[in-house]
C-alpha atoms as a PDB file:
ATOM      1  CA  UNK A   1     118.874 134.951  99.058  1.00  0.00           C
ATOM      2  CA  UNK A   2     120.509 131.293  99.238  1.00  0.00           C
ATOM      3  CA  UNK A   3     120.348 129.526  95.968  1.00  0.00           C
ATOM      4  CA  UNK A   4     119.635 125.708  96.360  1.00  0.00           C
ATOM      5  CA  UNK A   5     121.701 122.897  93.828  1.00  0.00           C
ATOM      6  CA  UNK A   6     119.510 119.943  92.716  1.00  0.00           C
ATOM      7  CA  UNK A   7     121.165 117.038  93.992  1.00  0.00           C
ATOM      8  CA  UNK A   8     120.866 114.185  91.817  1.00  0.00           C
ATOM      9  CA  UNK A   9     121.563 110.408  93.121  1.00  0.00           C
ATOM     10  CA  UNK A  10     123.333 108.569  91.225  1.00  0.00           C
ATOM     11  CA  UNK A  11     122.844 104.238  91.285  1.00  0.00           C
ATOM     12  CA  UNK A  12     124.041 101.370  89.668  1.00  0.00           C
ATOM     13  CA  UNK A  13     121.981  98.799  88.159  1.00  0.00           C
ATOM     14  CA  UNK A  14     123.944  96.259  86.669  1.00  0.00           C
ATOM     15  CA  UNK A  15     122.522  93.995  83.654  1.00  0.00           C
ATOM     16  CA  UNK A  16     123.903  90.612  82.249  1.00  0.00           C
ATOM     17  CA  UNK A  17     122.290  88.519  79.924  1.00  0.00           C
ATOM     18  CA  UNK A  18     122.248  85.191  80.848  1.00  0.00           C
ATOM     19  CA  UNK A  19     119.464  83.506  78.948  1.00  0.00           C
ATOM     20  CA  UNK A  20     118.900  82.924  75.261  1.00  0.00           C
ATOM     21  CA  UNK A  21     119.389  86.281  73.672  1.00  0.00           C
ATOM     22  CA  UNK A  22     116.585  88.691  75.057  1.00  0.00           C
ATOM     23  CA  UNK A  23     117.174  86.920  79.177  1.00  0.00           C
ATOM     24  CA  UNK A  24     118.630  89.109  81.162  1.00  0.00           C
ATOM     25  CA  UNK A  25     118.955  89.439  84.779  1.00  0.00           C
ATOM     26  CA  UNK A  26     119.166  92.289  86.400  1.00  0.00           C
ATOM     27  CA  UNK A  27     121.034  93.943  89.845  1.00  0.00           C
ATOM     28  CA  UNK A  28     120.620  96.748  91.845  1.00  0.00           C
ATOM     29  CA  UNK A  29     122.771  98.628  93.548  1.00  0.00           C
ATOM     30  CA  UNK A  30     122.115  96.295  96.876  1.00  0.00           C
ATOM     31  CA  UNK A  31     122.014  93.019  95.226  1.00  0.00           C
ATOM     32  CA  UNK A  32     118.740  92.622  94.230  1.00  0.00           C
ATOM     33  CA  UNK A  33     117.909  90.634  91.450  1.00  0.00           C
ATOM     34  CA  UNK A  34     115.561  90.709  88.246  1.00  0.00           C
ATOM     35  CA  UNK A  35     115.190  88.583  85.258  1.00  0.00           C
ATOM     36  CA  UNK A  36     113.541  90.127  82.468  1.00  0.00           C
ATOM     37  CA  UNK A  37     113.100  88.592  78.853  1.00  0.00           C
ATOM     38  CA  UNK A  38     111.273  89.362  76.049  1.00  0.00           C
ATOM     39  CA  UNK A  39     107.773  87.357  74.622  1.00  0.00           C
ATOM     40  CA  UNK A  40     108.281  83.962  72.780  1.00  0.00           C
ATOM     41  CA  UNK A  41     106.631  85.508  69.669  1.00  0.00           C
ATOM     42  CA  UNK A  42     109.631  88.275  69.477  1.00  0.00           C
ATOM     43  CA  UNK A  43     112.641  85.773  69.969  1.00  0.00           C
ATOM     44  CA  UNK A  44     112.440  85.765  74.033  1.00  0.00           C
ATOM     45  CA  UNK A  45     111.823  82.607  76.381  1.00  0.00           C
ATOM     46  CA  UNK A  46     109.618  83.765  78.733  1.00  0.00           C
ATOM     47  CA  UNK A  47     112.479  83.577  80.738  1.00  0.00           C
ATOM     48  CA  UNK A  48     111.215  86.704  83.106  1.00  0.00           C
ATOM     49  CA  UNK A  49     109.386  89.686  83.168  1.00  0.00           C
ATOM     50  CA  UNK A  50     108.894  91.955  80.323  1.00  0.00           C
ATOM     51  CA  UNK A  51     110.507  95.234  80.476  1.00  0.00           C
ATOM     52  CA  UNK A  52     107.673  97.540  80.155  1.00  0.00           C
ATOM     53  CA  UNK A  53     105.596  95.416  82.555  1.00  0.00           C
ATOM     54  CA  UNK A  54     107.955  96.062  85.310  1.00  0.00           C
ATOM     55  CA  UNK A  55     107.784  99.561  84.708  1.00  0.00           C
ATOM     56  CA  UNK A  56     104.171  99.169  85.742  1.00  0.00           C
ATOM     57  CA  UNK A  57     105.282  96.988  89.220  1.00  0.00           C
ATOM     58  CA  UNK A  58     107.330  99.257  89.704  1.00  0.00           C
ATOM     59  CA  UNK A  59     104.605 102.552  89.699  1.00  0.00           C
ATOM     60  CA  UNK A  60     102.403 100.248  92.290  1.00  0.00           C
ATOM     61  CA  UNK A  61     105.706  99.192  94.595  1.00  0.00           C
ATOM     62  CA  UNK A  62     106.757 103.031  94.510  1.00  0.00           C
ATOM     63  CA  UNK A  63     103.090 104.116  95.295  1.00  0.00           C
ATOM     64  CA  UNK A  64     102.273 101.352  97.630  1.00  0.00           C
ATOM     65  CA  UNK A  65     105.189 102.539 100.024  1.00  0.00           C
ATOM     66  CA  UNK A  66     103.337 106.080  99.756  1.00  0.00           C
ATOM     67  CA  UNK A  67     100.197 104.555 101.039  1.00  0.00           C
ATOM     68  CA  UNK A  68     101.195 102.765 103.474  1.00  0.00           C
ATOM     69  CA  UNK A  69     103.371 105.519 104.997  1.00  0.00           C
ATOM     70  CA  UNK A  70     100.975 108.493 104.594  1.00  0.00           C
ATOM     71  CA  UNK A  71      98.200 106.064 106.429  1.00  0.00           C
ATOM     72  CA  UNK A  72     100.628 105.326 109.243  1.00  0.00           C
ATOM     73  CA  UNK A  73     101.035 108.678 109.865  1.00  0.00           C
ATOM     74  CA  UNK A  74      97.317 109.425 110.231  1.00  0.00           C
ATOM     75  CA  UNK A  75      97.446 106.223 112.573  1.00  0.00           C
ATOM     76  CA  UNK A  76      95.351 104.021 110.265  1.00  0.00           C
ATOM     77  CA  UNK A  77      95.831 100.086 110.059  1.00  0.00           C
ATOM     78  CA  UNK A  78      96.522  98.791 107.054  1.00  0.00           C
ATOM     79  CA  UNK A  79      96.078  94.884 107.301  1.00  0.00           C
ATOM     80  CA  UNK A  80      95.799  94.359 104.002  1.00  0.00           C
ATOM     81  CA  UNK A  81      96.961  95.554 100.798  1.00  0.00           C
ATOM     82  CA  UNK A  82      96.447  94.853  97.291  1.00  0.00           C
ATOM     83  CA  UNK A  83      96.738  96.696  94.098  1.00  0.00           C
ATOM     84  CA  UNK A  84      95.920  95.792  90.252  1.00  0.00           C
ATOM     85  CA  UNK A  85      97.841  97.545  87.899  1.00  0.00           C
ATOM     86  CA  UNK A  86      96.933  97.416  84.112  1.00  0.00           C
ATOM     87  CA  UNK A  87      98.008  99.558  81.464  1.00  0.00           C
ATOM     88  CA  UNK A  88      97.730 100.117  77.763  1.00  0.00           C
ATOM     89  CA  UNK A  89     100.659 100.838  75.445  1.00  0.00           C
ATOM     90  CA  UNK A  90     100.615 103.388  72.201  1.00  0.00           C
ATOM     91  CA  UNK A  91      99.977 100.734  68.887  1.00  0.00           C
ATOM     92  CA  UNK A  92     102.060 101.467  65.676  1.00  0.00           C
ATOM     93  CA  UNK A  93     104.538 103.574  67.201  1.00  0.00           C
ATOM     94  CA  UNK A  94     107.866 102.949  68.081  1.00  0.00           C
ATOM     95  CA  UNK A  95     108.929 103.456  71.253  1.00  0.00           C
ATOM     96  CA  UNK A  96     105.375 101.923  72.460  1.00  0.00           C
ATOM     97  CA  UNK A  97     105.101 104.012  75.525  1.00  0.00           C
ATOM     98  CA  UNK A  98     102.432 103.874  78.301  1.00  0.00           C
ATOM     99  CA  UNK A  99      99.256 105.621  76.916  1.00  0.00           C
ATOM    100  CA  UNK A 100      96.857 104.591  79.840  1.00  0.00           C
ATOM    101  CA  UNK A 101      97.522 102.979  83.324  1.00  0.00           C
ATOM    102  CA  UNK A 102      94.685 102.249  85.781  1.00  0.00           C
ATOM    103  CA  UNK A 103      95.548 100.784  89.335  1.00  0.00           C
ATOM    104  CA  UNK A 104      92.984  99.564  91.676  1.00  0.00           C
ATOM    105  CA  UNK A 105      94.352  99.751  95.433  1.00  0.00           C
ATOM    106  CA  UNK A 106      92.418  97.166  97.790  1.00  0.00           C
ATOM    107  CA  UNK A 107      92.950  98.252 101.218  1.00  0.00           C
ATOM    108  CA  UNK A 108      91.539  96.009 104.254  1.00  0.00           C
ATOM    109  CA  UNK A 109      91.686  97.385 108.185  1.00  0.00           C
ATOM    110  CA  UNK A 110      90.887 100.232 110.236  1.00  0.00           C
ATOM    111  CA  UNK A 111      91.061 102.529 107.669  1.00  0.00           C
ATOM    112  CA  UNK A 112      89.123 105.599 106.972  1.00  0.00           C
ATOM    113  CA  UNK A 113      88.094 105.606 103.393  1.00  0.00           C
ATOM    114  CA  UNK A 114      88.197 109.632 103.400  1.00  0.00           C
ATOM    115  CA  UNK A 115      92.157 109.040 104.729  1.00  0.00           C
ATOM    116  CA  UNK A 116      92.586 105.942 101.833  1.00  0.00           C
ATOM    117  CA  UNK A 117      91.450 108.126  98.976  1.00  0.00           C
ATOM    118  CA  UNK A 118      94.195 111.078 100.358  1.00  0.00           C
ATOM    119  CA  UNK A 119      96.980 108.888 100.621  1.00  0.00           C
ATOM    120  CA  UNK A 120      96.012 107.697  97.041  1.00  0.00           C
ATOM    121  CA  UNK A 121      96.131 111.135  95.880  1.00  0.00           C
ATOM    122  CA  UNK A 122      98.836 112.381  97.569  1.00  0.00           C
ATOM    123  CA  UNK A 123     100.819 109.301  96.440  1.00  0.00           C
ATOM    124  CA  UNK A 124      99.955 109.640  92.763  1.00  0.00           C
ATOM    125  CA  UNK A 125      99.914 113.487  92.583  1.00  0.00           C
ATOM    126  CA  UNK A 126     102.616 114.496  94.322  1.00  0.00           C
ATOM    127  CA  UNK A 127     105.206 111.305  96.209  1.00  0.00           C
ATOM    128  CA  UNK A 128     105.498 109.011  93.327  1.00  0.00           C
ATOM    129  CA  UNK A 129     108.528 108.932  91.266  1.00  0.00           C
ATOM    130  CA  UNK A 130     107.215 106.594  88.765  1.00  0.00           C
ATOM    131  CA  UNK A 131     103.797 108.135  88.640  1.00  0.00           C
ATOM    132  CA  UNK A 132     105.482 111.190  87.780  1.00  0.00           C
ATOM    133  CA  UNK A 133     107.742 109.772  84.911  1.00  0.00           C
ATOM    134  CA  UNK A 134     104.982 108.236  83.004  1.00  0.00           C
ATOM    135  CA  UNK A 135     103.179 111.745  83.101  1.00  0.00           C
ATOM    136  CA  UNK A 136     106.125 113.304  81.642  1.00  0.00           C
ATOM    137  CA  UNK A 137     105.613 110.791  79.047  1.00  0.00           C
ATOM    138  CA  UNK A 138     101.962 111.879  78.897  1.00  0.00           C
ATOM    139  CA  UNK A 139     100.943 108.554  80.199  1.00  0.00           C
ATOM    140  CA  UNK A 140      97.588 109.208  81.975  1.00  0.00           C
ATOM    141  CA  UNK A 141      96.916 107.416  85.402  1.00  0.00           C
ATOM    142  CA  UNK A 142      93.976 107.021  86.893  1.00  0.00           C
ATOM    143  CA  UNK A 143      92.872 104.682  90.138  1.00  0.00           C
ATOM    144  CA  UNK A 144      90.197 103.601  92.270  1.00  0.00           C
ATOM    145  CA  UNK A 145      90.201 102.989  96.353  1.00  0.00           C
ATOM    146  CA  UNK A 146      88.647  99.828  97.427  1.00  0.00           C
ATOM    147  CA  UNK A 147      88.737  99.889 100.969  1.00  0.00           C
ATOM    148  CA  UNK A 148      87.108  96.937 103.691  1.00  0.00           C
ATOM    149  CA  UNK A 149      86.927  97.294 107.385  1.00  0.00           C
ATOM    150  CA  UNK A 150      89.319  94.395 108.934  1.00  0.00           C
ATOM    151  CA  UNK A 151      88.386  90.867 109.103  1.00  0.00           C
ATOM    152  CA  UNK A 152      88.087  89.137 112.399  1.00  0.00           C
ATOM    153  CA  UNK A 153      88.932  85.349 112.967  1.00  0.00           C
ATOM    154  CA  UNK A 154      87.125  83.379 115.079  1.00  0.00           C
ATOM    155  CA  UNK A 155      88.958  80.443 116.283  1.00  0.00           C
END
């Protein structure tokens, strides 16, 4: 019986602060770049996103990829596609983690809404990286599948 290693990826993200004292911006490990800060009423200058807020962007950039891949597959046309993420954090504890995040995915084309609502779940239940983090933090997720047939231009 073959035994099979984990593999584990390592990347670097590299951080340097370069705003006031909570502005930082951040790297990946392809050059991307983030600023994040924190909120004027704990010392930040709304200098760029909030930490915890691009948690949540990330969850719906991680799932959206699912989505749109899984529907490709199934040779469905996704013209449009929108998603609104909002979450609610633990109060009086610190860390503050993610206690409740609900995403709305707004999907416009020649989609089948039976095929949508799969990718959803397959994204969320099973692909998603981030999804999966927050529920090891007990964060629960839930979503909804908005989906309109495509819109034709007349011109």
């Amino acid at each position: 019986m073959r035994k099979f290693a984990k593999i584990f990826i390592m990347i670097r993200i590299e951080l340097n602060r370069i705003n006031g004292d909570f502005g930082f911006e951040a790297k990946d490990a392809f050059g991307h770049t983030a600023r994040m800060d924190s909120s004027p009423e704990t010392g930040g200058q709304d200098f760029g996103i909030r930490p915890m807020q691009m948690l949540l962007m990330g969850l719906g950039g991680c799932s959206g990829i699912d989505i749109v891949s899984i529907l490709r597959k199934q040779r469905q046309t996704v013209e449009k596609f929108s998603m609104v993420v909002e979450g609610e954090r633990e109060t009086g504890k610190e860390p503050s983690l993610w206690q409740n995040v609900h995403i709305v995915f707004h999907l416009e084309g020649n989609i089948d809404p039976d095929k949508a609502r799969k990718a959803c779940e397959l994204s969320m239940e099973k692909y998603c990286s981030v999804a999966a983090t927050l529920k090891e933090a007990r964060c629960h997720i839930s979503w909804d599948v908005r989906v309109a047939p495509a819109t034709t231009s007349i011109q």
